[in-house]
PDB file of N, CA and C in Angstrom:
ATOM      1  N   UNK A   1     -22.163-164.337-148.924  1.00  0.00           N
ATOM      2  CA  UNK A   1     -22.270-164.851-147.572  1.00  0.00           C
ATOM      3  C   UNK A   1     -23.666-164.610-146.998  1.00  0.00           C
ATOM      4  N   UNK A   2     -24.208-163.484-147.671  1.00  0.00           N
ATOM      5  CA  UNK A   2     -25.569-163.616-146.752  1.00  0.00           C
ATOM      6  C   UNK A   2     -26.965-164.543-147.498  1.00  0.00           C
ATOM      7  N   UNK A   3     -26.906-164.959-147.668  1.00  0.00           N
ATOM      8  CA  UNK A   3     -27.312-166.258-149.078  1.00  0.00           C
ATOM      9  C   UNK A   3     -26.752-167.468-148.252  1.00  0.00           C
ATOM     10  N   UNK A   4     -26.043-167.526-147.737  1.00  0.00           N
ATOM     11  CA  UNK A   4     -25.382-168.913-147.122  1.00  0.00           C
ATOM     12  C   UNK A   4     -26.744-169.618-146.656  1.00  0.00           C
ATOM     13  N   UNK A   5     -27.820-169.075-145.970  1.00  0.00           N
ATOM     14  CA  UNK A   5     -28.526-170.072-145.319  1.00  0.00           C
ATOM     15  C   UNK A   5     -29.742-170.593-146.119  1.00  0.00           C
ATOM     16  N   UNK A   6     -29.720-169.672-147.548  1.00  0.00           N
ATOM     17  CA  UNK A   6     -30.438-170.829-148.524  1.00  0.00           C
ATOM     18  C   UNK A   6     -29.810-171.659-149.383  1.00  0.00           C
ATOM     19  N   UNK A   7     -28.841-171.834-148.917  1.00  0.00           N
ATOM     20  CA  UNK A   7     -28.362-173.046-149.452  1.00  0.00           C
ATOM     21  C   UNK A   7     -28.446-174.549-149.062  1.00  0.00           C
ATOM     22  N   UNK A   8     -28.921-175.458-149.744  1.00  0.00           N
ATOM     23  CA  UNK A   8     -29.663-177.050-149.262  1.00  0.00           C
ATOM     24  C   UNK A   8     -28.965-177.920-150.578  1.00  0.00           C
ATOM     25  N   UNK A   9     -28.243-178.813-149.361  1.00  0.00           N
ATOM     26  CA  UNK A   9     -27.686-179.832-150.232  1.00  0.00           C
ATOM     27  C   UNK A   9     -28.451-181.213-149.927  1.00  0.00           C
ATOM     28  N   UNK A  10     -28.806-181.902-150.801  1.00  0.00           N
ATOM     29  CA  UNK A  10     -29.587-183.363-150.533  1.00  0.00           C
ATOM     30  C   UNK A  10     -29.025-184.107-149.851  1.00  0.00           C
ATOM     31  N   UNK A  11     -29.335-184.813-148.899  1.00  0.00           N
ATOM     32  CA  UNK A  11     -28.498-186.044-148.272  1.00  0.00           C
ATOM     33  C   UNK A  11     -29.337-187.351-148.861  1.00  0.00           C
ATOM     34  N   UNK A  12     -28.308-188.206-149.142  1.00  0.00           N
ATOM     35  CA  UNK A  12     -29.246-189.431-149.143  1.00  0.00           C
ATOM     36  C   UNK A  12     -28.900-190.849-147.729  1.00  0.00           C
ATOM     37  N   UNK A  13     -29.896-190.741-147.277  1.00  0.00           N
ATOM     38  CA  UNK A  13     -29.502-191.343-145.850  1.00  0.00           C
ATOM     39  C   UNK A  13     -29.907-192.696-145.991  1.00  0.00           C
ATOM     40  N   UNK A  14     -30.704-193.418-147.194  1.00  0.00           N
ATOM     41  CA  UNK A  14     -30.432-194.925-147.711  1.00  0.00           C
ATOM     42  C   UNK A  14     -29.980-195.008-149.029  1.00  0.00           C
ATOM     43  N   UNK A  15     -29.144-196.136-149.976  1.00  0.00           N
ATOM     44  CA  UNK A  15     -28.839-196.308-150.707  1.00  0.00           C
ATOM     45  C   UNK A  15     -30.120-196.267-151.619  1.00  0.00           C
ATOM     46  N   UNK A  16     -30.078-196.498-152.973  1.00  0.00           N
ATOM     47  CA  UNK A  16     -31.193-196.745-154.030  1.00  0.00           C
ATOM     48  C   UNK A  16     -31.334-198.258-153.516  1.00  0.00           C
ATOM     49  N   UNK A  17     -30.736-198.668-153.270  1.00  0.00           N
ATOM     50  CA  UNK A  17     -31.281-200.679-153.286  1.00  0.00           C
ATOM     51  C   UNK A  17     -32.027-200.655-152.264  1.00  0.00           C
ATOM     52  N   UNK A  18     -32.488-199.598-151.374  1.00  0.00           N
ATOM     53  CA  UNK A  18     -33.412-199.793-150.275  1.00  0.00           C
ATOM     54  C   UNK A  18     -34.833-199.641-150.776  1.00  0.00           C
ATOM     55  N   UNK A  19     -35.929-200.682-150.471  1.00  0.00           N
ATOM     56  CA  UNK A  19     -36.766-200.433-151.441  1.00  0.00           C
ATOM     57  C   UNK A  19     -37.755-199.410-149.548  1.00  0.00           C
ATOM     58  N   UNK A  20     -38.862-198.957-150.042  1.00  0.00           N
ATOM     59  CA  UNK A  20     -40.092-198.387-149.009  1.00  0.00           C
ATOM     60  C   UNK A  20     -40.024-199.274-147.943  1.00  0.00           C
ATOM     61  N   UNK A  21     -39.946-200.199-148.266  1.00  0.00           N
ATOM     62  CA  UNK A  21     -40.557-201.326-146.961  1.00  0.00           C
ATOM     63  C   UNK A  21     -39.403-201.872-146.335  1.00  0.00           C
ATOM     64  N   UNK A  22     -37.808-201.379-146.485  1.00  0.00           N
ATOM     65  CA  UNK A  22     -36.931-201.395-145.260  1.00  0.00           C
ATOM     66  C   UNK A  22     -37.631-200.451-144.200  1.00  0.00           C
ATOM     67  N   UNK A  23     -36.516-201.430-143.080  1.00  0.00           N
ATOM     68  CA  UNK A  23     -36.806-201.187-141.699  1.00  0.00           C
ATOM     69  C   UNK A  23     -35.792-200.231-141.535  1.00  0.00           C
ATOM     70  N   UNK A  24     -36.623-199.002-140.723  1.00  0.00           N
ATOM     71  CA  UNK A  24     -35.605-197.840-140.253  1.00  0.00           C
ATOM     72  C   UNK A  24     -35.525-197.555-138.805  1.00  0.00           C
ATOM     73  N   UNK A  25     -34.408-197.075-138.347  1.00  0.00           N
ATOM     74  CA  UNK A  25     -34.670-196.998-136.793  1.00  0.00           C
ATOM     75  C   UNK A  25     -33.580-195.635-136.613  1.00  0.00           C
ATOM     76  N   UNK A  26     -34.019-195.265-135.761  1.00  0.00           N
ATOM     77  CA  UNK A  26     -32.830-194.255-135.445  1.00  0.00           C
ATOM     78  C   UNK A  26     -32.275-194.887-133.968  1.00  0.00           C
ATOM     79  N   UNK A  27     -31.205-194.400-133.975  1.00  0.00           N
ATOM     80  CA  UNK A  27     -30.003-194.936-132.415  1.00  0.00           C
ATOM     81  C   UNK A  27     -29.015-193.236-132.043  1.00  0.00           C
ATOM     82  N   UNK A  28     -30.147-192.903-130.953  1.00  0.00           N
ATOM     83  CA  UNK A  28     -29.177-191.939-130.331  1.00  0.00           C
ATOM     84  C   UNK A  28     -28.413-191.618-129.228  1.00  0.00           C
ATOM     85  N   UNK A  29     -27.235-191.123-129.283  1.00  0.00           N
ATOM     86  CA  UNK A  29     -26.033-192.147-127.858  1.00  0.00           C
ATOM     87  C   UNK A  29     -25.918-190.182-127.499  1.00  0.00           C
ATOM     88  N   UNK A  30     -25.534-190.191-125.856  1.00  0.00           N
ATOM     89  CA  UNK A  30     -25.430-188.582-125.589  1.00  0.00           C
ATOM     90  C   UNK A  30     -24.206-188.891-124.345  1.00  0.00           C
ATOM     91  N   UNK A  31     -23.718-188.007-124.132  1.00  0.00           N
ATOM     92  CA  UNK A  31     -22.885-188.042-122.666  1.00  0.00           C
ATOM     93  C   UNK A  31     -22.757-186.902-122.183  1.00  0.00           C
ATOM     94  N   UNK A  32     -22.011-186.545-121.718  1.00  0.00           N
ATOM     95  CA  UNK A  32     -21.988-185.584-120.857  1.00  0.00           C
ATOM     96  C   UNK A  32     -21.554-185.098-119.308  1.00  0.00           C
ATOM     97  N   UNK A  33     -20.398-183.761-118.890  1.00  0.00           N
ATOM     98  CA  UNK A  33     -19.779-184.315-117.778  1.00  0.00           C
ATOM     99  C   UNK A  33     -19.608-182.773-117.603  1.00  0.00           C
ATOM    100  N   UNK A  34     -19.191-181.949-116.344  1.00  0.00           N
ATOM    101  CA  UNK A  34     -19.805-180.846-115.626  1.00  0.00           C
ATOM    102  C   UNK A  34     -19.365-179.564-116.423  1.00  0.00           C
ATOM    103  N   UNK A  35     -18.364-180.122-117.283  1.00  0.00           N
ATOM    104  CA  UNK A  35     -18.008-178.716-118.417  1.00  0.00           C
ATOM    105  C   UNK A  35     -18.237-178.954-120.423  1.00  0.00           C
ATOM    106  N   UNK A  36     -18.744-180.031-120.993  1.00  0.00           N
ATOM    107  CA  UNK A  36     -19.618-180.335-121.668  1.00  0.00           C
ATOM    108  C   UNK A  36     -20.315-181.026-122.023  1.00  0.00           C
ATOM    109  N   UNK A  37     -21.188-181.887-123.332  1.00  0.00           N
ATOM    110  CA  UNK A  37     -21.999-182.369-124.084  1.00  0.00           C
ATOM    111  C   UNK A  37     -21.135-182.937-125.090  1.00  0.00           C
ATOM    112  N   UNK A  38     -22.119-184.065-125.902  1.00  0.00           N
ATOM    113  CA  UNK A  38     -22.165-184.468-126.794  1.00  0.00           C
ATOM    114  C   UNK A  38     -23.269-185.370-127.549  1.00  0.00           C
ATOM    115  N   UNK A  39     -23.674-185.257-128.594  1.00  0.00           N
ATOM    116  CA  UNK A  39     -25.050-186.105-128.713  1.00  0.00           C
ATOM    117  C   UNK A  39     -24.795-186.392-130.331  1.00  0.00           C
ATOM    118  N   UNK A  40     -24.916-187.838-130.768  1.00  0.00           N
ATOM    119  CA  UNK A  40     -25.160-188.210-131.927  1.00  0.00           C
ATOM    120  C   UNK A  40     -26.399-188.910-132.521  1.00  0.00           C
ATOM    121  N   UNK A  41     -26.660-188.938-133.556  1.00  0.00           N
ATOM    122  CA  UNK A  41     -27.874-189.570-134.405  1.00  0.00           C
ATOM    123  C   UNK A  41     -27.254-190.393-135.367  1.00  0.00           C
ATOM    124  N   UNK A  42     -27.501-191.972-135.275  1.00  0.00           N
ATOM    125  CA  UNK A  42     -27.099-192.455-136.618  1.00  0.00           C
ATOM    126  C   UNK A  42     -28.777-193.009-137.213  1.00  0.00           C
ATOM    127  N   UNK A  43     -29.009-193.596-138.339  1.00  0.00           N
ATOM    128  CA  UNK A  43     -30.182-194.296-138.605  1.00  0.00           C
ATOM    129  C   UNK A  43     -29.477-195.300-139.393  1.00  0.00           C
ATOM    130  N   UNK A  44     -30.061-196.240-138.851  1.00  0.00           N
ATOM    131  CA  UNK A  44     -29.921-197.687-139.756  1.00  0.00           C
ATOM    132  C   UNK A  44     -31.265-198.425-140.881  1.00  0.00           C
ATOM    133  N   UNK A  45     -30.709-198.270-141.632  1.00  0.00           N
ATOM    134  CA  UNK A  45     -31.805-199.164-142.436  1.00  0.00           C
ATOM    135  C   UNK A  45     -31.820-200.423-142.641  1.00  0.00           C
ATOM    136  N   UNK A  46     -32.520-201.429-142.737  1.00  0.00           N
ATOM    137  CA  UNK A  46     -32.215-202.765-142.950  1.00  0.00           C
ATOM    138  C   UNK A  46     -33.231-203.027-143.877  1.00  0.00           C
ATOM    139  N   UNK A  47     -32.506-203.847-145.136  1.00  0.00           N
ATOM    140  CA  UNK A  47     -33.738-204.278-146.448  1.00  0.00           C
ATOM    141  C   UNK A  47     -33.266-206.281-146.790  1.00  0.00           C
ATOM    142  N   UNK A  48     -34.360-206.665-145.677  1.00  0.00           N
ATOM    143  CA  UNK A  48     -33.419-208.395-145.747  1.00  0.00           C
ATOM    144  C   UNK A  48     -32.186-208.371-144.832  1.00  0.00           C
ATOM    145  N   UNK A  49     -31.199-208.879-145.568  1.00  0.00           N
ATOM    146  CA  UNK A  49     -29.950-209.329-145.351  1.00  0.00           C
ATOM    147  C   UNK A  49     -29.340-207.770-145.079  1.00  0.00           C
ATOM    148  N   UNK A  50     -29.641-206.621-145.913  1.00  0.00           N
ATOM    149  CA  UNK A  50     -28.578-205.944-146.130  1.00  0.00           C
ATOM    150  C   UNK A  50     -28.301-204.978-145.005  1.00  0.00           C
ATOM    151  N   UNK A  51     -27.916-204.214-144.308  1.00  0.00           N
ATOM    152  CA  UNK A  51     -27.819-203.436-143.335  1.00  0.00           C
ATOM    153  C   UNK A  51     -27.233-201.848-143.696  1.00  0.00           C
ATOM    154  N   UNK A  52     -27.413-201.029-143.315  1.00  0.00           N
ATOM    155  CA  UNK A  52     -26.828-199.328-143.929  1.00  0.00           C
ATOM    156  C   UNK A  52     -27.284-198.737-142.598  1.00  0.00           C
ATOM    157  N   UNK A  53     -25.947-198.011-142.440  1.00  0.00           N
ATOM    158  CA  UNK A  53     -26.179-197.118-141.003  1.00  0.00           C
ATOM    159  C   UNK A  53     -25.441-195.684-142.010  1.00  0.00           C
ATOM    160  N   UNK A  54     -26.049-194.760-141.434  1.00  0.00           N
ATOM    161  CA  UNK A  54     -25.602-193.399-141.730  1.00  0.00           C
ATOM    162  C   UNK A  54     -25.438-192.683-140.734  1.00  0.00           C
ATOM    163  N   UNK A  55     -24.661-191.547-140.496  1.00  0.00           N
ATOM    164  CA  UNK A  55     -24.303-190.281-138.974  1.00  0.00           C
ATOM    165  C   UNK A  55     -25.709-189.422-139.484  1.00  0.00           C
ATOM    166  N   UNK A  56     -25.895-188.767-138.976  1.00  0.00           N
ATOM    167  CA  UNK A  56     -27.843-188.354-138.611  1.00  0.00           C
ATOM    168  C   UNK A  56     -27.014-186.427-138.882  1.00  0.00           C
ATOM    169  N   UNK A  57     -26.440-186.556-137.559  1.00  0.00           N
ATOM    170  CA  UNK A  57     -26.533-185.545-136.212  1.00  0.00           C
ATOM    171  C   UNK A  57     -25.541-185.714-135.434  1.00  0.00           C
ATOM    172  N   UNK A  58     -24.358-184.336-135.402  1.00  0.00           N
ATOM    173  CA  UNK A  58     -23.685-184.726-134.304  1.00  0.00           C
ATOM    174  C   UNK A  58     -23.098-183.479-133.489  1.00  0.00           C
TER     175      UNK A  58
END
């Protein structure tokens, strides 16, 4: 357990068919009301036609 925080797992947040020159954007939505929060991150990639959104952050 004390080792837990070097532990790193890879994310892959575009597919392999995304080549460098997709378009990336991030979209972040928040709310919030007098007893809590909430805030998400998705990123979308777009390569042409194809579209890929992934959760970021939440």
């Amino acid at each position: 357990l004390q080792k837990v925080n070097q532990i790193l797992i890879p994310r892959c947040y575009c597919p392999d068919l995304f080549t460098d020159e997709a378009e990336i954007e991030l979209h972040t939505f928040g709310d919030e009301s007098e007893n809590a929060y909430g805030i998400c991150i998705y990123m979308k990639c777009r390569n042409g036609e194809q579209i890929y959104s992934t959760l970021i952050a939440s």
